[in-house]
C-alpha atoms as a PDB file:
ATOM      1  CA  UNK A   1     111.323 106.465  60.247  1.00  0.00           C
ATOM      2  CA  UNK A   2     114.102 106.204  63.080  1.00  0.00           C
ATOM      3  CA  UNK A   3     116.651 104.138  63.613  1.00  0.00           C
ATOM      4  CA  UNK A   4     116.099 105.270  67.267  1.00  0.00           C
ATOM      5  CA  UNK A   5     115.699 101.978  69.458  1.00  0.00           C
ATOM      6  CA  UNK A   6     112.939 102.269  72.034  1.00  0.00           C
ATOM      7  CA  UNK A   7     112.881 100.185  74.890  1.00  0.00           C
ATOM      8  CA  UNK A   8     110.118  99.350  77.556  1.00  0.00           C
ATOM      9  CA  UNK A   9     108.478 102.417  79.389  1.00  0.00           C
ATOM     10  CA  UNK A  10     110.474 103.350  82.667  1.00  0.00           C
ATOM     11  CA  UNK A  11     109.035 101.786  85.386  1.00  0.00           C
ATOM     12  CA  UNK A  12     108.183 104.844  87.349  1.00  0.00           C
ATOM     13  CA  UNK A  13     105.869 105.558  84.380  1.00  0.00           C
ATOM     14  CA  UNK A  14     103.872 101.606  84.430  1.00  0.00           C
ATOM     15  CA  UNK A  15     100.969 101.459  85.890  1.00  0.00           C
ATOM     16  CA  UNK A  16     101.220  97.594  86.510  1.00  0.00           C
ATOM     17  CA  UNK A  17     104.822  98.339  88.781  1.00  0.00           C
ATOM     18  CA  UNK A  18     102.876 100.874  91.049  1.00  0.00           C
ATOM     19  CA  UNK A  19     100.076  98.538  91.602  1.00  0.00           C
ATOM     20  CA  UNK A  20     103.145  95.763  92.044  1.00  0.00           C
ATOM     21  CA  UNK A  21     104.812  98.003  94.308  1.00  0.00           C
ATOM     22  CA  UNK A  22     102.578  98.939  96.357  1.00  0.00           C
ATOM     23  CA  UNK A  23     100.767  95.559  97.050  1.00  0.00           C
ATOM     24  CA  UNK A  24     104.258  94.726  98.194  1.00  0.00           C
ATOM     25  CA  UNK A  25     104.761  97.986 100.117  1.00  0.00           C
ATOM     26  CA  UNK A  26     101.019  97.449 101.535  1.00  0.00           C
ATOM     27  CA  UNK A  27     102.701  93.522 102.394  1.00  0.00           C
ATOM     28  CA  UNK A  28     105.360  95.155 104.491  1.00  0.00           C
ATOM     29  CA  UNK A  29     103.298  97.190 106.268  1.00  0.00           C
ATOM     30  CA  UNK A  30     101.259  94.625 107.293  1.00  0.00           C
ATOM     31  CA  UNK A  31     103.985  91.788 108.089  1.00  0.00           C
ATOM     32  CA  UNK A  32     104.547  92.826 111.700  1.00  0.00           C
ATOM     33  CA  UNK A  33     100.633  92.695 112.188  1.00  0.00           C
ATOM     34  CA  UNK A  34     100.132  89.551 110.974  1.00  0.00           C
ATOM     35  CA  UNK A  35     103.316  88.248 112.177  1.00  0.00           C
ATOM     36  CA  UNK A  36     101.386  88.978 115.813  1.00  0.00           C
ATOM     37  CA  UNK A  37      98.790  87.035 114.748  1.00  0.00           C
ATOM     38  CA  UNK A  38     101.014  83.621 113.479  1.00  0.00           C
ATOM     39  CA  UNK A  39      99.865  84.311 110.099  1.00  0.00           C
ATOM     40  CA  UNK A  40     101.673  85.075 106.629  1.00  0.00           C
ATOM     41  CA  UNK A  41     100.244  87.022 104.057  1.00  0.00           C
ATOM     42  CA  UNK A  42      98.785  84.685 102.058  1.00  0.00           C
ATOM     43  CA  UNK A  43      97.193  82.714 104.910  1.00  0.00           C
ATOM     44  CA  UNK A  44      95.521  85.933 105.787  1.00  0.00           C
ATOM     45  CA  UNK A  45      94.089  85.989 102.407  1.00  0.00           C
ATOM     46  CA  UNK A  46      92.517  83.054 102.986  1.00  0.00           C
ATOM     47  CA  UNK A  47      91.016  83.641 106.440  1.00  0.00           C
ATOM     48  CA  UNK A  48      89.658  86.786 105.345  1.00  0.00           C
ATOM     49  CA  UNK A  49      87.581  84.768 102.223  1.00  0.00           C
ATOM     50  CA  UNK A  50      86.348  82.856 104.731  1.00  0.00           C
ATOM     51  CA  UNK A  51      85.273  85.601 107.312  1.00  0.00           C
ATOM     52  CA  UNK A  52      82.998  86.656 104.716  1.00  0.00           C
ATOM     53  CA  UNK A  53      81.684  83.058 103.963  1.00  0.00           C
ATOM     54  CA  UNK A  54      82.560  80.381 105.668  1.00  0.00           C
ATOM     55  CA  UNK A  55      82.245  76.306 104.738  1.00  0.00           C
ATOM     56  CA  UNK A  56      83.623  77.311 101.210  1.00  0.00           C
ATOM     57  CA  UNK A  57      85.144  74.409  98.784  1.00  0.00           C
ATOM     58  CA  UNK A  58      88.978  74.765  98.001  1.00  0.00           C
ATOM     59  CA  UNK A  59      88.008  75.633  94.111  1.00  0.00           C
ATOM     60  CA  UNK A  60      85.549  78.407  95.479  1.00  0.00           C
ATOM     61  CA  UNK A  61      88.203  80.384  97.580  1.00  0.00           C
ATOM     62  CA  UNK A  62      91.073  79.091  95.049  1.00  0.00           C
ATOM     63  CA  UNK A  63      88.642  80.979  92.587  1.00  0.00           C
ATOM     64  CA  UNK A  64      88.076  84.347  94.869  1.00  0.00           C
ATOM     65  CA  UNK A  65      92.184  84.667  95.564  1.00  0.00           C
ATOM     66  CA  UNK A  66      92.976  83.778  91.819  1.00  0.00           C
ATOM     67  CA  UNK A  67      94.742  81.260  92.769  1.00  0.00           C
ATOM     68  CA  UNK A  68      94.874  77.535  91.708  1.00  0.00           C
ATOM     69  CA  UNK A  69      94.118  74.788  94.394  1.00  0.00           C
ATOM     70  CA  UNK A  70      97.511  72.737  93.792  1.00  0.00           C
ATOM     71  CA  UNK A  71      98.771  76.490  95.674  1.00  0.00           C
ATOM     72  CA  UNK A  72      96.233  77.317  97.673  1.00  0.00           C
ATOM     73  CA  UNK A  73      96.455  73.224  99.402  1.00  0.00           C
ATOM     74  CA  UNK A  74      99.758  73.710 101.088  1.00  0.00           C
ATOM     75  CA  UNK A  75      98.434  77.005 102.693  1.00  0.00           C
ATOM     76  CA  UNK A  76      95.099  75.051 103.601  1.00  0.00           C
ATOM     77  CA  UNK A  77      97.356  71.999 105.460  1.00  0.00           C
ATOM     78  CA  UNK A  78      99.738  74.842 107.322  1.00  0.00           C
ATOM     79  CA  UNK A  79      96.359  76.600 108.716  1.00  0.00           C
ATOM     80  CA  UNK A  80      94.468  73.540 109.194  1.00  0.00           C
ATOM     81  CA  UNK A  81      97.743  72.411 111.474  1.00  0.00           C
ATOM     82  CA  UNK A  82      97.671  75.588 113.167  1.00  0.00           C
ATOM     83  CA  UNK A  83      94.060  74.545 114.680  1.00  0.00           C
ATOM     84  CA  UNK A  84      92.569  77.680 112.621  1.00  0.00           C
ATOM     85  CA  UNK A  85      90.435  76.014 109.893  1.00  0.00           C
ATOM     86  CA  UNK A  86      89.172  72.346 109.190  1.00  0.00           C
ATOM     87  CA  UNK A  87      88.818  70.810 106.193  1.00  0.00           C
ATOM     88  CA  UNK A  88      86.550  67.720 104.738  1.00  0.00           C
ATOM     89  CA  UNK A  89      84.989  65.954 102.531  1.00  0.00           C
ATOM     90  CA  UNK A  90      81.622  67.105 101.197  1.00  0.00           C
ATOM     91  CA  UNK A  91      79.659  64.755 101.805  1.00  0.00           C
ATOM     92  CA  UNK A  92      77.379  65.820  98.559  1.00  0.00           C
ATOM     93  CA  UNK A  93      80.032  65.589  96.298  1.00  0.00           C
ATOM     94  CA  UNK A  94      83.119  63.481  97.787  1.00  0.00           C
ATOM     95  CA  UNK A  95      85.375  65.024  95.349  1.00  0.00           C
ATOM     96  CA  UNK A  96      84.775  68.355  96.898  1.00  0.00           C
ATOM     97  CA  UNK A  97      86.870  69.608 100.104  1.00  0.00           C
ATOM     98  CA  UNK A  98      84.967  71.459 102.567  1.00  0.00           C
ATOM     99  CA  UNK A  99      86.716  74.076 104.138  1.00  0.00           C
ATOM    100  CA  UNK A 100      85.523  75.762 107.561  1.00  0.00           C
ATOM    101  CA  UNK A 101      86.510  78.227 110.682  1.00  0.00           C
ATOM    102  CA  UNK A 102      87.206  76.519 114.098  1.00  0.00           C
ATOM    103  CA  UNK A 103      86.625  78.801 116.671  1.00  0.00           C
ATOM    104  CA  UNK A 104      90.527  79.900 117.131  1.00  0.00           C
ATOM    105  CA  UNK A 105      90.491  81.024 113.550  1.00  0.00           C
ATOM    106  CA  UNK A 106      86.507  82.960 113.850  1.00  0.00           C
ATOM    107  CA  UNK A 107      88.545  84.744 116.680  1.00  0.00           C
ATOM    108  CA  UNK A 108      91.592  86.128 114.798  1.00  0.00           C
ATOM    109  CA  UNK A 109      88.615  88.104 112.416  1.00  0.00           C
ATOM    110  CA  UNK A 110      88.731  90.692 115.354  1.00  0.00           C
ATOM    111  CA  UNK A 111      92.322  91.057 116.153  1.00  0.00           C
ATOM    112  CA  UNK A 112      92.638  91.517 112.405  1.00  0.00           C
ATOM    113  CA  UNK A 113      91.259  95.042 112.010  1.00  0.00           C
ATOM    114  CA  UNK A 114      94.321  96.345 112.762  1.00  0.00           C
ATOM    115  CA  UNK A 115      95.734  95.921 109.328  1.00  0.00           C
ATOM    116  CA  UNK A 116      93.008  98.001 108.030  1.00  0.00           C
ATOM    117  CA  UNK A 117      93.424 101.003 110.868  1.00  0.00           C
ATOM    118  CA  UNK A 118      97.260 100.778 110.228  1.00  0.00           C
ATOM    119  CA  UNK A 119      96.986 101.192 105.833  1.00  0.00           C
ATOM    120  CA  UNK A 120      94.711 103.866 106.661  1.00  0.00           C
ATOM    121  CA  UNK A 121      96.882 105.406 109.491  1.00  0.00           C
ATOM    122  CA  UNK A 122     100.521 105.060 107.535  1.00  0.00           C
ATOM    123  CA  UNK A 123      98.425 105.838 103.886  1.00  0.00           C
ATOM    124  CA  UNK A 124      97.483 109.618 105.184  1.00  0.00           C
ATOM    125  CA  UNK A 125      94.374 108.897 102.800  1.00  0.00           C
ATOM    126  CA  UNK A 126      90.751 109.098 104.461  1.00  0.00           C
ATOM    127  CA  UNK A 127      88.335 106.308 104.314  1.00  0.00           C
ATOM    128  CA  UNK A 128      86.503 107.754 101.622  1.00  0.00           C
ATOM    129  CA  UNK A 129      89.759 108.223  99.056  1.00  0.00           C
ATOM    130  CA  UNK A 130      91.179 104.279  99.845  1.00  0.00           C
ATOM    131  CA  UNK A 131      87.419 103.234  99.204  1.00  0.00           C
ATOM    132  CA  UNK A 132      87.648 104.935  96.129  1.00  0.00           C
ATOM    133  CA  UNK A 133      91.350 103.922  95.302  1.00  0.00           C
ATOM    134  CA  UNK A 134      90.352 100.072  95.953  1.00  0.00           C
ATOM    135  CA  UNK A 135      87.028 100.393  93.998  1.00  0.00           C
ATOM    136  CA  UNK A 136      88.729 102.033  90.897  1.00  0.00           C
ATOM    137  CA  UNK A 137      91.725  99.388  90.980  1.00  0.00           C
ATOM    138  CA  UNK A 138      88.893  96.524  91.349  1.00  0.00           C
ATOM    139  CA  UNK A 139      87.289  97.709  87.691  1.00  0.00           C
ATOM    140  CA  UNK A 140      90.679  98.066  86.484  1.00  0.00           C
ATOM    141  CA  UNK A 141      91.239  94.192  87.444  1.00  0.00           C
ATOM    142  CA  UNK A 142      88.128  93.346  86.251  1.00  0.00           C
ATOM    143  CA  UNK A 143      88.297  94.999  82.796  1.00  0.00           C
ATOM    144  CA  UNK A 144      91.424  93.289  82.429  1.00  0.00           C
ATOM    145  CA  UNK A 145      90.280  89.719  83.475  1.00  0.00           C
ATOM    146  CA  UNK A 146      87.015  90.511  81.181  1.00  0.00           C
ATOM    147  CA  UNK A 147      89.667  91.533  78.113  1.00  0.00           C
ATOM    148  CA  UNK A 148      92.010  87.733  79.002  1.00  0.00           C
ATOM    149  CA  UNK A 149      89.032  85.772  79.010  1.00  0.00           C
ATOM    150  CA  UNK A 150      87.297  87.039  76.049  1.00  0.00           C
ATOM    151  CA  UNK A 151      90.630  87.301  74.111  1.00  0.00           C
ATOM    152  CA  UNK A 152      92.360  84.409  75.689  1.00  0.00           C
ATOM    153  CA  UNK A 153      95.920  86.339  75.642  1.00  0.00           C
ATOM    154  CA  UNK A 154      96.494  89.877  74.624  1.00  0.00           C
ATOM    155  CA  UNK A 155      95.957  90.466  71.099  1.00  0.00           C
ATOM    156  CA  UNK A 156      99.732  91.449  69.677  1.00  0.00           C
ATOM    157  CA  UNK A 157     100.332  95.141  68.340  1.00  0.00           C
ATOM    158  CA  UNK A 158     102.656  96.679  66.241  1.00  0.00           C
ATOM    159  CA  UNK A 159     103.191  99.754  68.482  1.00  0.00           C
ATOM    160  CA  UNK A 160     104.658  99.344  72.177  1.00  0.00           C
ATOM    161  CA  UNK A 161     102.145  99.816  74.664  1.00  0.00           C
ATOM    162  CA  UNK A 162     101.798 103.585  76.479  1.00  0.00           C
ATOM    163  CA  UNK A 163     101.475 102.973  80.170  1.00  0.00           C
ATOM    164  CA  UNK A 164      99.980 105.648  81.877  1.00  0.00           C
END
């Protein structure tokens, strides 16, 4: 046995700080964009769930952006202010908040393809390889959210984890 002390992987070699890293670098490329637009990051997360669907409940698209809906409120109030969504009661289930597009924020869905035109543009990658990039990172999440649920935390080891 060694007495040799091992400490955590070097970043460079995790596989969770390149996904972290480039979200963020992704972030920054986008920021301008969406700075055009009045919106933050976040609050273009939330558009864009609601582009696909609209009249969602705050749990549904707190659910879809993994987020819970004590954070996702405050972004809810600051677009809601900003004349781009409305929210209300269901009238169903009166503990449920209805969430919808006004026009102003249906229209930003078009001036918003420009985030997509500029990761492809500054990624040099072609439609095909990002498509294949973002499906292959979308099992990885999965797999992993499948593993926390069924295990509830990650089950300790002995060994230190190998990152690839």
């Amino acid at each position: 046995m060694s007495d040799e002390v091992t400490g955590p992987v070097p970043l460079e070699d995790q596989l969770c700080y390149a996904v972290y890293s480039a979200g963020m670098a992704i972030q920054r490329l986008y920021k301008p964009l969406l700075d055009s637009l009045g919106l933050t990051y976040p609050q273009y997360l939330v558009l864009n769930v609601l582009w696909r669907s609209d009249d969602q409940t705050v749990g549904g698209i707190a659910q879809q952006l993994a987020l819970e809906s004590s954070t996702l409120t405050p972004l809810l109030k600051r677009l809601e202010t900003a004349g781009l969504l409305r929210r209300s009661r269901n009238p169903g289930n009166e503990r449920q908040v209805l969430v919808s597009l006004t026009p102003k924020g249906l229209a930003l869905r078009s001036k918003a393809g420009c985030l997509g035109t500029a990761l492809l543009e500054a990624s040099g990658e072609t439609p095909d390889e990002l498509g294949s990039l973002n499906r292959r990172v979308r099992q990885l999440r999965d797999a992993l959210y499948e593993h926390i649920d069924k295990w509830g935390v990650t089950p300790e080891r002995d060994d230190p984890p190998h990152e690839v």
